[in-house]
N, C-alpha and C. Protein backbone atom coordinates (compact mmCIF):
# COMPACT_ATOMS: atom_id res chain seq x y z
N UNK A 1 -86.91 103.72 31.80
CA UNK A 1 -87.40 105.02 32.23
C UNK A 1 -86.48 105.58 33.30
N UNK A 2 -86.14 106.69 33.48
CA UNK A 2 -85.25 107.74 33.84
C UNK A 2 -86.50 108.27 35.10
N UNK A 3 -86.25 107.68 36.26
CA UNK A 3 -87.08 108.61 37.45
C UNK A 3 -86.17 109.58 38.17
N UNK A 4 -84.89 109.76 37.59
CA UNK A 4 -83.72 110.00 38.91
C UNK A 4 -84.28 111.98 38.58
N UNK A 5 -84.79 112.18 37.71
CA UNK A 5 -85.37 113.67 37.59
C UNK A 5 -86.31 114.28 38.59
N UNK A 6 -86.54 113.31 39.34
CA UNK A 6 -88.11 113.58 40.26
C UNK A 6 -88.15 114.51 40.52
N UNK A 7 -89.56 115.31 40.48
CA UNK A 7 -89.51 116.88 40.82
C UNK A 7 -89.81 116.95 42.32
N UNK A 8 -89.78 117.56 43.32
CA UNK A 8 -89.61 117.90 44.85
C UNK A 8 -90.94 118.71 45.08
N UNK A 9 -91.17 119.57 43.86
CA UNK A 9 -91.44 120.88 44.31
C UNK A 9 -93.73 119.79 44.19
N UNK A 10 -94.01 120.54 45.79
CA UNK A 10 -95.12 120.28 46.22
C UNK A 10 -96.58 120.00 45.28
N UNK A 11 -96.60 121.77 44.74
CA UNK A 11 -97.86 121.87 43.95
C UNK A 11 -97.55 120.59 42.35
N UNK A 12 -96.16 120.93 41.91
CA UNK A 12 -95.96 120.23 41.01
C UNK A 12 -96.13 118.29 41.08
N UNK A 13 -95.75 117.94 42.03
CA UNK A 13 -96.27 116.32 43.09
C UNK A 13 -97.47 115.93 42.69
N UNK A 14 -98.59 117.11 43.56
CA UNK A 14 -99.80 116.95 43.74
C UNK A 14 -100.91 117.26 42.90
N UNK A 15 -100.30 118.25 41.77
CA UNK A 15 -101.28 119.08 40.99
C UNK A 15 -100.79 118.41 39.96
N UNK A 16 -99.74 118.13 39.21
CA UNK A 16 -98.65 118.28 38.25
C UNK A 16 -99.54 117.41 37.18
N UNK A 17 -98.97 116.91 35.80
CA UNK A 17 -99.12 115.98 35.56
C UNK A 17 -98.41 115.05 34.87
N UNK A 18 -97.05 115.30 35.79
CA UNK A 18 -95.79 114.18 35.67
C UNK A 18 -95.75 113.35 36.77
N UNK A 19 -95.24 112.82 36.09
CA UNK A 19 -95.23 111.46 37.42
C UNK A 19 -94.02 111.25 37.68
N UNK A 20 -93.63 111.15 38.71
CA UNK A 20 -91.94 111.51 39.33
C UNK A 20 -92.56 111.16 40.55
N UNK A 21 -92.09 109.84 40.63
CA UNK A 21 -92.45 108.70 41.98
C UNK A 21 -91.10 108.97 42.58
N UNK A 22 -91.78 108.94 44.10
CA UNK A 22 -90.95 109.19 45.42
C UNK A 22 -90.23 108.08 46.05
N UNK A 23 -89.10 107.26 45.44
CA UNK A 23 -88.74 106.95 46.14
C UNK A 23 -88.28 106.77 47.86
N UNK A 24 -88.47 105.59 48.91
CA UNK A 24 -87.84 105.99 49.81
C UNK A 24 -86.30 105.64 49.89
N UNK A 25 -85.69 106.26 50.93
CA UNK A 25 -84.14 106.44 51.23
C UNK A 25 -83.54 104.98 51.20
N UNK A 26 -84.77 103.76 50.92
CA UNK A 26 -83.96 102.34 50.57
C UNK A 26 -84.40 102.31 49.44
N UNK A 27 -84.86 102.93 48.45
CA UNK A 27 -84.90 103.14 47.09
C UNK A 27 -86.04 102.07 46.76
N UNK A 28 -87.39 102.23 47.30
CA UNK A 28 -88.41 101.39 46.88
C UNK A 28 -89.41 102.51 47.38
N UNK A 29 -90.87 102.36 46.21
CA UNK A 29 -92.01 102.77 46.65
C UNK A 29 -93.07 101.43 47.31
N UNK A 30 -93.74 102.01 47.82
CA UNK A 30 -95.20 100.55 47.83
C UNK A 30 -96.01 100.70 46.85
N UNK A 31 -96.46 99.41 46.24
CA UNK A 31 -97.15 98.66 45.41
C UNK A 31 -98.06 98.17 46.16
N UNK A 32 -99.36 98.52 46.11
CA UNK A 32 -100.65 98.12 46.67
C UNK A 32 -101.39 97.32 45.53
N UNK A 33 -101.64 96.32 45.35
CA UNK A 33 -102.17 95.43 44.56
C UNK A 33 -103.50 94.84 44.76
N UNK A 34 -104.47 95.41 43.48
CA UNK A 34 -105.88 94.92 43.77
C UNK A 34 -106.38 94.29 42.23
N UNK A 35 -107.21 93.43 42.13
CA UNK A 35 -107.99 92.73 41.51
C UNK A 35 -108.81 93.65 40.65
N UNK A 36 -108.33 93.84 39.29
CA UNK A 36 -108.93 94.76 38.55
C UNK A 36 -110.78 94.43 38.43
N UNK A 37 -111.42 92.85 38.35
CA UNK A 37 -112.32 92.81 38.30
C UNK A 37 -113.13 92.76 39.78
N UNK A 38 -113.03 92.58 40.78
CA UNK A 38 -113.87 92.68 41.64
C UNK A 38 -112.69 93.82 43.17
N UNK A 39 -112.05 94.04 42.91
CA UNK A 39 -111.26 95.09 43.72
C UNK A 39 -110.73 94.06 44.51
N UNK A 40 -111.02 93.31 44.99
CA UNK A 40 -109.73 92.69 45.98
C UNK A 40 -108.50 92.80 46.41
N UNK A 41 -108.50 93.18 47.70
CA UNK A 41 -106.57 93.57 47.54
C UNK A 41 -106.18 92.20 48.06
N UNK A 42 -105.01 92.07 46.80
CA UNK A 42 -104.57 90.75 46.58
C UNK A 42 -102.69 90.77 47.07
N UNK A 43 -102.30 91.81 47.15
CA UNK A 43 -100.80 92.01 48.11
C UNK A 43 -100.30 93.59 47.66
N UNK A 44 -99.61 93.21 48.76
CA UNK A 44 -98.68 95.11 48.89
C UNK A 44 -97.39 93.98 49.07
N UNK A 45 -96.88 94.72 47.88
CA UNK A 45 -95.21 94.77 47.59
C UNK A 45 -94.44 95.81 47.51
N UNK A 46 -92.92 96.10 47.06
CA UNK A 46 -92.20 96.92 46.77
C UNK A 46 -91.89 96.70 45.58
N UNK A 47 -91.12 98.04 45.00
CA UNK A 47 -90.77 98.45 43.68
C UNK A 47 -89.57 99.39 43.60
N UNK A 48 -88.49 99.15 43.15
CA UNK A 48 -87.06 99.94 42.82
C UNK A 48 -87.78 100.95 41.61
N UNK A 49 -86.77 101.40 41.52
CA UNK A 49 -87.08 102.04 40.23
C UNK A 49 -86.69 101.51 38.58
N UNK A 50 -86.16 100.16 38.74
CA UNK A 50 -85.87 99.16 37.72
C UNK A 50 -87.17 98.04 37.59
N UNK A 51 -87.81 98.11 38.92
CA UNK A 51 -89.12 97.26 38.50
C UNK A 51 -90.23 97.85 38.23
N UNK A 52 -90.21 99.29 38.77
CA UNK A 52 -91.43 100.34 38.29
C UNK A 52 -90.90 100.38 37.02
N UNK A 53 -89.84 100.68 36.22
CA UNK A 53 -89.96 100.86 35.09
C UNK A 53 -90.55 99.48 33.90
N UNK A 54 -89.86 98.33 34.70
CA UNK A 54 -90.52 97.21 33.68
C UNK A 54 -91.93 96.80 33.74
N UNK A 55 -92.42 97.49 34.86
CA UNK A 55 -93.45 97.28 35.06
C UNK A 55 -94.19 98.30 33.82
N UNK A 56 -94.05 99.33 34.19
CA UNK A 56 -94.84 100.26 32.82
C UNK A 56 -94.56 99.87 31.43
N UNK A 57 -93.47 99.45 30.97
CA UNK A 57 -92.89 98.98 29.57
C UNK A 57 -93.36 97.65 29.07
N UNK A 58 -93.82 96.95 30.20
CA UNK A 58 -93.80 95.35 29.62
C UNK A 58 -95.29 95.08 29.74
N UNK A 59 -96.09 95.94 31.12
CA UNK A 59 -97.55 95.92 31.55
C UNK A 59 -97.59 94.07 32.06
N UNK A 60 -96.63 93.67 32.81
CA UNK A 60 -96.59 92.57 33.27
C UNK A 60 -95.88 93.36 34.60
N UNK A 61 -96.75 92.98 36.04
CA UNK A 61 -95.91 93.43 37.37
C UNK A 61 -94.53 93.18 37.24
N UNK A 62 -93.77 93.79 38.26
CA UNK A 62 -92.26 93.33 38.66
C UNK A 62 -92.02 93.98 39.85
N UNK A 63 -91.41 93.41 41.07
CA UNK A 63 -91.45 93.46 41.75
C UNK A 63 -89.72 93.89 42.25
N UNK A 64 -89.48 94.45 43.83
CA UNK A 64 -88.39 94.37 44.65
C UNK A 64 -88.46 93.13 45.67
N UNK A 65 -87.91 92.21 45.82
CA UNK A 65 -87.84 91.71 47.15
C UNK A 65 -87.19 91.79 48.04
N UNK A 66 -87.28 92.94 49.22
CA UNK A 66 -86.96 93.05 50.29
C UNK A 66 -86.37 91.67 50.86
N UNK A 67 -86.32 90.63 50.97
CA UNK A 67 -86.33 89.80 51.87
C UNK A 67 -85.35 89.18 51.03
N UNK A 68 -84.99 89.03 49.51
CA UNK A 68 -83.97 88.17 48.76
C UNK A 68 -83.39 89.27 47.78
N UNK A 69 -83.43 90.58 48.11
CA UNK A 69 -82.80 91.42 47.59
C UNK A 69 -82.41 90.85 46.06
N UNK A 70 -83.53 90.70 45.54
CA UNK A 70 -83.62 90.46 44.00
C UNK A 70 -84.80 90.93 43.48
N UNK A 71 -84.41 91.06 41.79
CA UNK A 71 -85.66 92.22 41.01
C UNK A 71 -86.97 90.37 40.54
N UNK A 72 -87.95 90.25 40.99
CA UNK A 72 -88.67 89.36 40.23
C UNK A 72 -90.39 89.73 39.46
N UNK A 73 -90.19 88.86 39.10
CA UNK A 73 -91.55 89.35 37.67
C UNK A 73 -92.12 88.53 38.42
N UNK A 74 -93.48 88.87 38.58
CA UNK A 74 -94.48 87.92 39.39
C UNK A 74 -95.30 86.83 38.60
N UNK A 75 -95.33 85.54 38.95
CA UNK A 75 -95.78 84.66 38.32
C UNK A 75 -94.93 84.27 37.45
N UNK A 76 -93.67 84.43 37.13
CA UNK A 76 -92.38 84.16 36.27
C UNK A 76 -92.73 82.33 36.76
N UNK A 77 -92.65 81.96 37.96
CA UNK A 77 -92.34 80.93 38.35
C UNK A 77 -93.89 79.74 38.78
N UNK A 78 -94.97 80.87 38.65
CA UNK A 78 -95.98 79.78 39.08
C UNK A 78 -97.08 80.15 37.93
N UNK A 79 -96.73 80.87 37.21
CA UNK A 79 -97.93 81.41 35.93
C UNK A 79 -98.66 81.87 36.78
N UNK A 80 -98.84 82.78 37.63
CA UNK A 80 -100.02 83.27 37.99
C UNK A 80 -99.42 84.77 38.02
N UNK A 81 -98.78 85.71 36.88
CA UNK A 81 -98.74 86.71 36.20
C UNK A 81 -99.80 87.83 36.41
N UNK A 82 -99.31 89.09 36.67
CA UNK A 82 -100.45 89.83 36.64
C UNK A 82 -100.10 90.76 35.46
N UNK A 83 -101.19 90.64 35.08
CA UNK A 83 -101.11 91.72 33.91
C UNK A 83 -101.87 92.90 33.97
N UNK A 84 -101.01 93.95 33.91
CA UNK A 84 -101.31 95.20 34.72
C UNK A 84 -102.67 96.19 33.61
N UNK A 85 -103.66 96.27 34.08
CA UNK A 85 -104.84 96.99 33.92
C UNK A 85 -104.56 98.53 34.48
N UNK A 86 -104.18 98.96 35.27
CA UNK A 86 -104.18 100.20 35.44
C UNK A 86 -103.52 100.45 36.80
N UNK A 87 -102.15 101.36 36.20
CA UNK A 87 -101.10 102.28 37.38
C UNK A 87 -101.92 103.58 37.96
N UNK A 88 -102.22 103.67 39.55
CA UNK A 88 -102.54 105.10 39.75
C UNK A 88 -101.15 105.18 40.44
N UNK A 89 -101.34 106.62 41.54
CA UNK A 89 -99.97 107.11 42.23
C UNK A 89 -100.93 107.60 43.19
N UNK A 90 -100.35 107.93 44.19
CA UNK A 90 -101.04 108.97 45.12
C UNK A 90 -100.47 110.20 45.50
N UNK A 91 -101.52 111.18 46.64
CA UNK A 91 -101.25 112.66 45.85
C UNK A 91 -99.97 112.89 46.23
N UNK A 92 -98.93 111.89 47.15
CA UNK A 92 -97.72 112.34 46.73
C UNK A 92 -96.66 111.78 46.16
N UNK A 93 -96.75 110.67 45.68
CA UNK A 93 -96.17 109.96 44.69
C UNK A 93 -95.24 109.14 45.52
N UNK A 94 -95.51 108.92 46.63
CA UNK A 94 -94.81 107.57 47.16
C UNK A 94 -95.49 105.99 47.52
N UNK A 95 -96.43 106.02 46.19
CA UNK A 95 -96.70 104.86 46.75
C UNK A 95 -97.63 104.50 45.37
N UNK A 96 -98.04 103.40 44.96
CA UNK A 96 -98.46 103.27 43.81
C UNK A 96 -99.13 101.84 43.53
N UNK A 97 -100.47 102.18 43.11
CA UNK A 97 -101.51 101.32 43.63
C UNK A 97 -101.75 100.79 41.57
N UNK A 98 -101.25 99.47 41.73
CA UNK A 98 -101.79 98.42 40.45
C UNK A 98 -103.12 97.72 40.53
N UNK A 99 -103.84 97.97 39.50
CA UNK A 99 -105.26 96.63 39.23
C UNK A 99 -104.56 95.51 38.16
N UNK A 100 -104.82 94.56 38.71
CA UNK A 100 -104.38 93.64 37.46
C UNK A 100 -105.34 92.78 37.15
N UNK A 101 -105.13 92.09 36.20
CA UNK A 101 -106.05 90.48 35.92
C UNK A 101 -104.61 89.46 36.41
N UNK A 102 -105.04 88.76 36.86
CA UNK A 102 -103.92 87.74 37.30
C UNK A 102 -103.93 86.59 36.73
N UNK A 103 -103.40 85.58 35.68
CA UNK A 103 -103.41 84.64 34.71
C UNK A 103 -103.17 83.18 35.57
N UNK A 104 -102.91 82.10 34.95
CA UNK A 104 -102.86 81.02 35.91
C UNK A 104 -104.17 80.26 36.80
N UNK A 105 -103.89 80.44 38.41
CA UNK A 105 -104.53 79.85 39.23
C UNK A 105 -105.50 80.67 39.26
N UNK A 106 -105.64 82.18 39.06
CA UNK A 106 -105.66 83.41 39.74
C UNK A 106 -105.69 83.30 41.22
N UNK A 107 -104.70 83.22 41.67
CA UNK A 107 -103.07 82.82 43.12
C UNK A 107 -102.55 84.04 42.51
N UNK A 108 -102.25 85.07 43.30
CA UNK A 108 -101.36 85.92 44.09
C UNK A 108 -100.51 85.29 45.37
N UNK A 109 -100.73 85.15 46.03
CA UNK A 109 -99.78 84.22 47.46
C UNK A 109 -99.15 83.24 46.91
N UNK A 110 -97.90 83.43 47.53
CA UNK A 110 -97.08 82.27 47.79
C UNK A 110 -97.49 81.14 48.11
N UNK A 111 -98.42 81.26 49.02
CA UNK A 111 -98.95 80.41 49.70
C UNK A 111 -99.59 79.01 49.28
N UNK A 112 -100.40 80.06 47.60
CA UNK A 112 -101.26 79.41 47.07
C UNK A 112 -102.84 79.83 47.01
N UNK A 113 -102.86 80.88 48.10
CA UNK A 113 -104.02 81.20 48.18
C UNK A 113 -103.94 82.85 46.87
N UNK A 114 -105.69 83.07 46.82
CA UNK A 114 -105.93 83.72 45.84
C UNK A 114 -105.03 85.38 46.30
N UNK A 115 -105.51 85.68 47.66
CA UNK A 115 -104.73 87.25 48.56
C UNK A 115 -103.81 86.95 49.42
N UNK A 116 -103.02 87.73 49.43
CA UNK A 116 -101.82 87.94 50.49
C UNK A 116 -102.78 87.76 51.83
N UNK A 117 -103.97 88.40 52.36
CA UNK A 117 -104.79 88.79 53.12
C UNK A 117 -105.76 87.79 53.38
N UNK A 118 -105.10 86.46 54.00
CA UNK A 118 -106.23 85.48 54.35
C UNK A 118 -106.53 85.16 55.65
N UNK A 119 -105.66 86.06 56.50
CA UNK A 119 -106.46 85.72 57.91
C UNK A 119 -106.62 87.29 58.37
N UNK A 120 -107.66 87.40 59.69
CA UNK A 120 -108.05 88.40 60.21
C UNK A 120 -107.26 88.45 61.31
N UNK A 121 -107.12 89.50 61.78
CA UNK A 121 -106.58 90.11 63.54
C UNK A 121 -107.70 89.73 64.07
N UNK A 122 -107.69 89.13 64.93
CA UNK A 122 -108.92 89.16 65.92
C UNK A 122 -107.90 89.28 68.03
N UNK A 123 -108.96 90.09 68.74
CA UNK A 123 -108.63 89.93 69.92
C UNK A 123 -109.87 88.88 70.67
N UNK A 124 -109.42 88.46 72.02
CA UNK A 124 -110.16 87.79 72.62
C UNK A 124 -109.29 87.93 73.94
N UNK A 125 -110.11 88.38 74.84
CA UNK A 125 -109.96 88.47 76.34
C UNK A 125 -108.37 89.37 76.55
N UNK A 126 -108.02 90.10 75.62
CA UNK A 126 -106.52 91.10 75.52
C UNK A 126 -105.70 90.45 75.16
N UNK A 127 -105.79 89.24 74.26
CA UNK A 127 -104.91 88.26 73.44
C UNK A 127 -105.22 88.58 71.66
N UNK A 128 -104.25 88.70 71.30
CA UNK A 128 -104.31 88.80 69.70
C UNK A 128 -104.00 87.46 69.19
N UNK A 129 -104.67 87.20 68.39
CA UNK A 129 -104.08 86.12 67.37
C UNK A 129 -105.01 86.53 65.93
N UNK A 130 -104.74 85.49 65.21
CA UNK A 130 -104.58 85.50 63.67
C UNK A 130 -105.81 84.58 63.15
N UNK A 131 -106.62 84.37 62.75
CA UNK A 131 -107.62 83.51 62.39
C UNK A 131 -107.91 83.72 60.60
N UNK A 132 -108.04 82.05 60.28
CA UNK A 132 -107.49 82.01 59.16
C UNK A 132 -109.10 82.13 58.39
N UNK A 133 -109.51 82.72 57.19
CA UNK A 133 -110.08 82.93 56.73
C UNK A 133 -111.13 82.04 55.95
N UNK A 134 -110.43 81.08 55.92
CA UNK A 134 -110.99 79.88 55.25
C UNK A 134 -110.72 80.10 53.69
N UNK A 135 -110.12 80.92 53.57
CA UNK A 135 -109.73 80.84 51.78
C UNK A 135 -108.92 79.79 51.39
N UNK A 136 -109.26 78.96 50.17
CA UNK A 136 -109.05 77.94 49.75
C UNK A 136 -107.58 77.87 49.03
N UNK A 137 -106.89 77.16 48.83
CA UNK A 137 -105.47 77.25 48.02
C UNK A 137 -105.69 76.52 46.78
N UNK A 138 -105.36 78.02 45.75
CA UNK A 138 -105.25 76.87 44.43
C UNK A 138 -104.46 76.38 43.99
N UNK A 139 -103.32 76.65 44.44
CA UNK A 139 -102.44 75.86 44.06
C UNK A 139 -101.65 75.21 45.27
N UNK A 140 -100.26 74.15 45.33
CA UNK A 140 -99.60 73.42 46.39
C UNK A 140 -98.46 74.65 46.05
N UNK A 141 -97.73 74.99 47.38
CA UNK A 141 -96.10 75.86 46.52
C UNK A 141 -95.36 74.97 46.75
N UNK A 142 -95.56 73.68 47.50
CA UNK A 142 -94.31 72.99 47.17
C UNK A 142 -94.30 72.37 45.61
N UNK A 143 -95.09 72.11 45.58
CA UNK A 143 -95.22 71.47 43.98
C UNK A 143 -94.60 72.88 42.70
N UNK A 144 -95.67 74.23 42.88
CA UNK A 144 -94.96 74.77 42.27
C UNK A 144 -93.73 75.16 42.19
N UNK A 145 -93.54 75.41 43.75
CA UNK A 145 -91.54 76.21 43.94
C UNK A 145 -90.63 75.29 44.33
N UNK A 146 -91.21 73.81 44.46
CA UNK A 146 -90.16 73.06 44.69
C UNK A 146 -90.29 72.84 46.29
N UNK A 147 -90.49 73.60 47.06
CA UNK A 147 -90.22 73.96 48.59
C UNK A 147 -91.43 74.32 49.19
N UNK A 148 -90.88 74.47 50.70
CA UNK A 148 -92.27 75.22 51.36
C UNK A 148 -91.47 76.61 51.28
N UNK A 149 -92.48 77.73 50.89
CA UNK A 149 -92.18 79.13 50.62
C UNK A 149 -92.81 80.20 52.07
């Protein structure tokens, strides 16, 4: 798919009914990722415009990784695959929110755990820290990736 057409013009964005995703100036939108059967948001990733497209063509996620500047298909490596249920956009097309069913462990995280989102912010006495949720890991990632991830 050919996004390099994107239309600019406002009413056409917001009203339109083309979809001409907004890249930003490092050439990725956000991917907000939720649990097609019970809504869970299960991770926010990025997307080039080579993984938004395989993503719509194949209806299996694909991802940007910022951090290893490589294109990857999610669950390629631990079977826990999402298979995409439904692309929205928002009203201005920079950002783009997937439901999936997730195959495997149903594991999204690296970690192992089911969400990206397993601990809370909490303050105490003007100290922040992180408190872990108690969500369970279904899977080990050293076992799956070889490593600690």
């Amino acid at each position: 798919m050919d996004f390099s057409n994107a239309s600019r013009d406002k009413k056409d964005i917001e009203e339109g009914d083309r979809f001409t995703p907004r890249f930003g100036a490092d050439g990725l939108v956000t991917a907000i990722v939720t649990d097609a059967r019970d809504g869970m948001l299960l991770m926010v990733a990025h997307m080039n415009a080579e993984a938004l497209s395989l993503t719509l063509e194949t209806g299996i996620a694909h991802y940007w990784s910022r951090s290893r500047h490589v294109l990857w298909k999610k669950g390629e490596v631990s079977g826990n695959v999402q298979q995409i249920v439904e692309v929205r956009t928002d009203c201005d097309q920079d950002a783009v929110w997937l439901r999936v069913k997730v195959a495997g462990h149903d594991a999204t995280c690296h970690t192992g755990r089911r969400s990206c989102f397993y601990r809370t912010v909490e303050v105490e006495d003007g100290t922040t820290y992180l408190k872990d949720d108690g969500s369970v890991r279904k899977f080990d990632q050293k076992t799956t990736y070889g490593r600690s991830e």
